[in-house]
Protein backbone atom coordinates (compact mmCIF):
# COMPACT_ATOMS: atom_id res chain seq x y z
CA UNK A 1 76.18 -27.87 -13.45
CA UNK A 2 76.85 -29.17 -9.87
CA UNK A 3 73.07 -29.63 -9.50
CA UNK A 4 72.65 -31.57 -12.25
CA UNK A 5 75.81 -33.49 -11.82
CA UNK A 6 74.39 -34.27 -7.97
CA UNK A 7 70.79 -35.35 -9.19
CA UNK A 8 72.14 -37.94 -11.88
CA UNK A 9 74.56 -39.37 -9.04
CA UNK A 10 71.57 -39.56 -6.99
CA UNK A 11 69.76 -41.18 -9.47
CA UNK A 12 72.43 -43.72 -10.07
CA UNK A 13 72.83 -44.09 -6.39
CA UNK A 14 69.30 -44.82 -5.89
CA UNK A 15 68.49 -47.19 -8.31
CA UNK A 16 71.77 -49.06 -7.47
CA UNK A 17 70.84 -50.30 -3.84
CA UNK A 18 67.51 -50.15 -4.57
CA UNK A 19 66.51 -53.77 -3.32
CA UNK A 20 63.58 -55.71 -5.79
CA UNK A 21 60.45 -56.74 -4.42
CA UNK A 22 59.87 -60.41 -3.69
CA UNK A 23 57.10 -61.74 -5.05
CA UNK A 24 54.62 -64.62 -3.59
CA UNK A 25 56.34 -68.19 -4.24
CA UNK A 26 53.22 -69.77 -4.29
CA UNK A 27 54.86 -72.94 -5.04
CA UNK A 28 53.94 -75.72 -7.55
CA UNK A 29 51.96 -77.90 -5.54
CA UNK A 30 49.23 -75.02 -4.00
CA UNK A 31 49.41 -73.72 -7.81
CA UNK A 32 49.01 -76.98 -9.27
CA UNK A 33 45.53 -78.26 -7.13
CA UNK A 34 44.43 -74.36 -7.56
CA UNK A 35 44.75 -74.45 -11.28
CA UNK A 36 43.24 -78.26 -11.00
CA UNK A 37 39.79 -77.31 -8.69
CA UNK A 38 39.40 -74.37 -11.41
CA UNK A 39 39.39 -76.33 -13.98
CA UNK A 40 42.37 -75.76 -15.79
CA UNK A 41 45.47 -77.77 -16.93
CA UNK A 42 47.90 -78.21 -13.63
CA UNK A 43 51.16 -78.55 -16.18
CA UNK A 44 50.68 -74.85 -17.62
CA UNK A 45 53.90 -73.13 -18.52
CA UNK A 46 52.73 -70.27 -19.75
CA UNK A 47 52.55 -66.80 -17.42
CA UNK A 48 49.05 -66.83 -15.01
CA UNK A 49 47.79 -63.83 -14.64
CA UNK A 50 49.03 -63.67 -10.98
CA UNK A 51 52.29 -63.55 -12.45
CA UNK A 52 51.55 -60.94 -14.18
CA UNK A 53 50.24 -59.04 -11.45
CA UNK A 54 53.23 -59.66 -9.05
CA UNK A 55 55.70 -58.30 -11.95
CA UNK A 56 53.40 -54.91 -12.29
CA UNK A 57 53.36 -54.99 -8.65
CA UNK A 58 56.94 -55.46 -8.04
CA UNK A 59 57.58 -53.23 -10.74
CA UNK A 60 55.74 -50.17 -9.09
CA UNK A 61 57.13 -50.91 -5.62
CA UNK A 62 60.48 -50.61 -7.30
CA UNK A 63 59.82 -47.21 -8.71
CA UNK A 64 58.18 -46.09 -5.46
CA UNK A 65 61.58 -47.03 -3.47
CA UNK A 66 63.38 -45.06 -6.46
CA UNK A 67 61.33 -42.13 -5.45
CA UNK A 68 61.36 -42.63 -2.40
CA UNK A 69 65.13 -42.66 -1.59
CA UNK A 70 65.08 -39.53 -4.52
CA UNK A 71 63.17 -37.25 -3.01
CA UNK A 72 65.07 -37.85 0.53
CA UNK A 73 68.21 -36.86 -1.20
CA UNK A 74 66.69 -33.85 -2.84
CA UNK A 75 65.36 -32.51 0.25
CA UNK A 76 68.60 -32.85 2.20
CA UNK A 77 70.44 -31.36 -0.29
CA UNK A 78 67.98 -28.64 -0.27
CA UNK A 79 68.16 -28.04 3.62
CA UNK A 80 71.96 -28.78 3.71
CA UNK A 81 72.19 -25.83 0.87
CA UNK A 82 69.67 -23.62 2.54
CA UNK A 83 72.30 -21.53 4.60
CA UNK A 84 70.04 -21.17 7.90
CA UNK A 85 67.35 -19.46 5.79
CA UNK A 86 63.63 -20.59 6.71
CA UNK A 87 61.90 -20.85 3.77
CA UNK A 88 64.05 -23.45 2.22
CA UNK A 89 64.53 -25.43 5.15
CA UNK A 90 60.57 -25.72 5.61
CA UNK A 91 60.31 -26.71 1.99
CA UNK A 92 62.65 -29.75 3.17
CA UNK A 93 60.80 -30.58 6.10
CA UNK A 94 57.89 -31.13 3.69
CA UNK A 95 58.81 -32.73 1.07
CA UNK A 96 60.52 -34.82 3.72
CA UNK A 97 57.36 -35.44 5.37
CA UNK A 98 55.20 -36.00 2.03
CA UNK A 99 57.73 -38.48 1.04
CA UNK A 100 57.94 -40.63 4.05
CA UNK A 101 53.90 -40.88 3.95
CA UNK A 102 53.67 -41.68 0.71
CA UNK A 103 56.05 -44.51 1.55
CA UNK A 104 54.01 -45.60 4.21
CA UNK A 105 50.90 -45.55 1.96
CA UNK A 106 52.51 -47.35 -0.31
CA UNK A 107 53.82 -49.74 2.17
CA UNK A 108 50.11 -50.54 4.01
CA UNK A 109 48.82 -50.94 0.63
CA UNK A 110 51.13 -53.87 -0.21
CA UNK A 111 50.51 -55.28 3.16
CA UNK A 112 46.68 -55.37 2.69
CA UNK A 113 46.73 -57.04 -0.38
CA UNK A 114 49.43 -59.39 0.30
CA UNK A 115 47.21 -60.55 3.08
CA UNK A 116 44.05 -60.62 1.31
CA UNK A 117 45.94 -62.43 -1.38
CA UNK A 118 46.82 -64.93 1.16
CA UNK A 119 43.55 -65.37 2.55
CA UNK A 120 42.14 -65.85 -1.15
CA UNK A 121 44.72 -68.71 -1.39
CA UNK A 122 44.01 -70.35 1.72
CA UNK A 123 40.61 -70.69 0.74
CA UNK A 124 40.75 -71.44 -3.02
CA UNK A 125 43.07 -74.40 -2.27
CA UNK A 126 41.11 -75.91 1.11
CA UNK A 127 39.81 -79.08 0.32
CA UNK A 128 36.20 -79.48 1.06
């Protein structure tokens, strides 16, 4: 019962300071000559499919954090409970380790596209 009780707190705890993602305010001018040298309607209100993309996005970095801060607690409650016996402790370390590179995976991969998304901006809205 305790470890259930401790894994729902955790969860709770987690997705409470769990800090959302902030998406690309692109703002309405660079949106508006984009839209306009594509050949689309500048005064659009409905959702472009970049919007789209940065809610997905934002939404998957948000469960990834979630994880993230999850399987941190998991694995120190794991070594904390492991009574100075190996085995458990090295199980930790691990999932430790696993979890702080798949952050960091997770992490380059929004950095890459956030600059390439950039880049693709800079470009789309140069005037020629």
């Amino acid at each position: 019962m305790k470890k259930i009780l401790f894994i729902v707190f955790g969860l709770v705890y987690a997705t409470a300071l769990t800090f959302p993602v902030q998406a690309i305010n692109l703002g309405s001018d660079v949106a508006k000559e984009a839209a306009t040298k594509a050949g689309y309607a500048a005064d659009t209100n409905q959702n472009t499919l970049a919007q789209i993309i940065g809610r997905i996005v934002k939404a998957v970095l948000t469960l990834t954090g979630v994880m993230f801060t999850a399987l941190i607690v998991w694995a120190g409650n794991m070594w904390m409970g492991a009574r100075g016996e190996q085995e458990p402790i090295e199980k930790a370390k691990k999932m430790i380790q696993a979890a702080a590179f798949g952050l960091i995976i997770t992490l380059a991969a929004y950095t890459i596209s956030n600059f390439a998304v950039n880049a693709i901006l800079e470009r789309a809205t140069k005037i020629q």
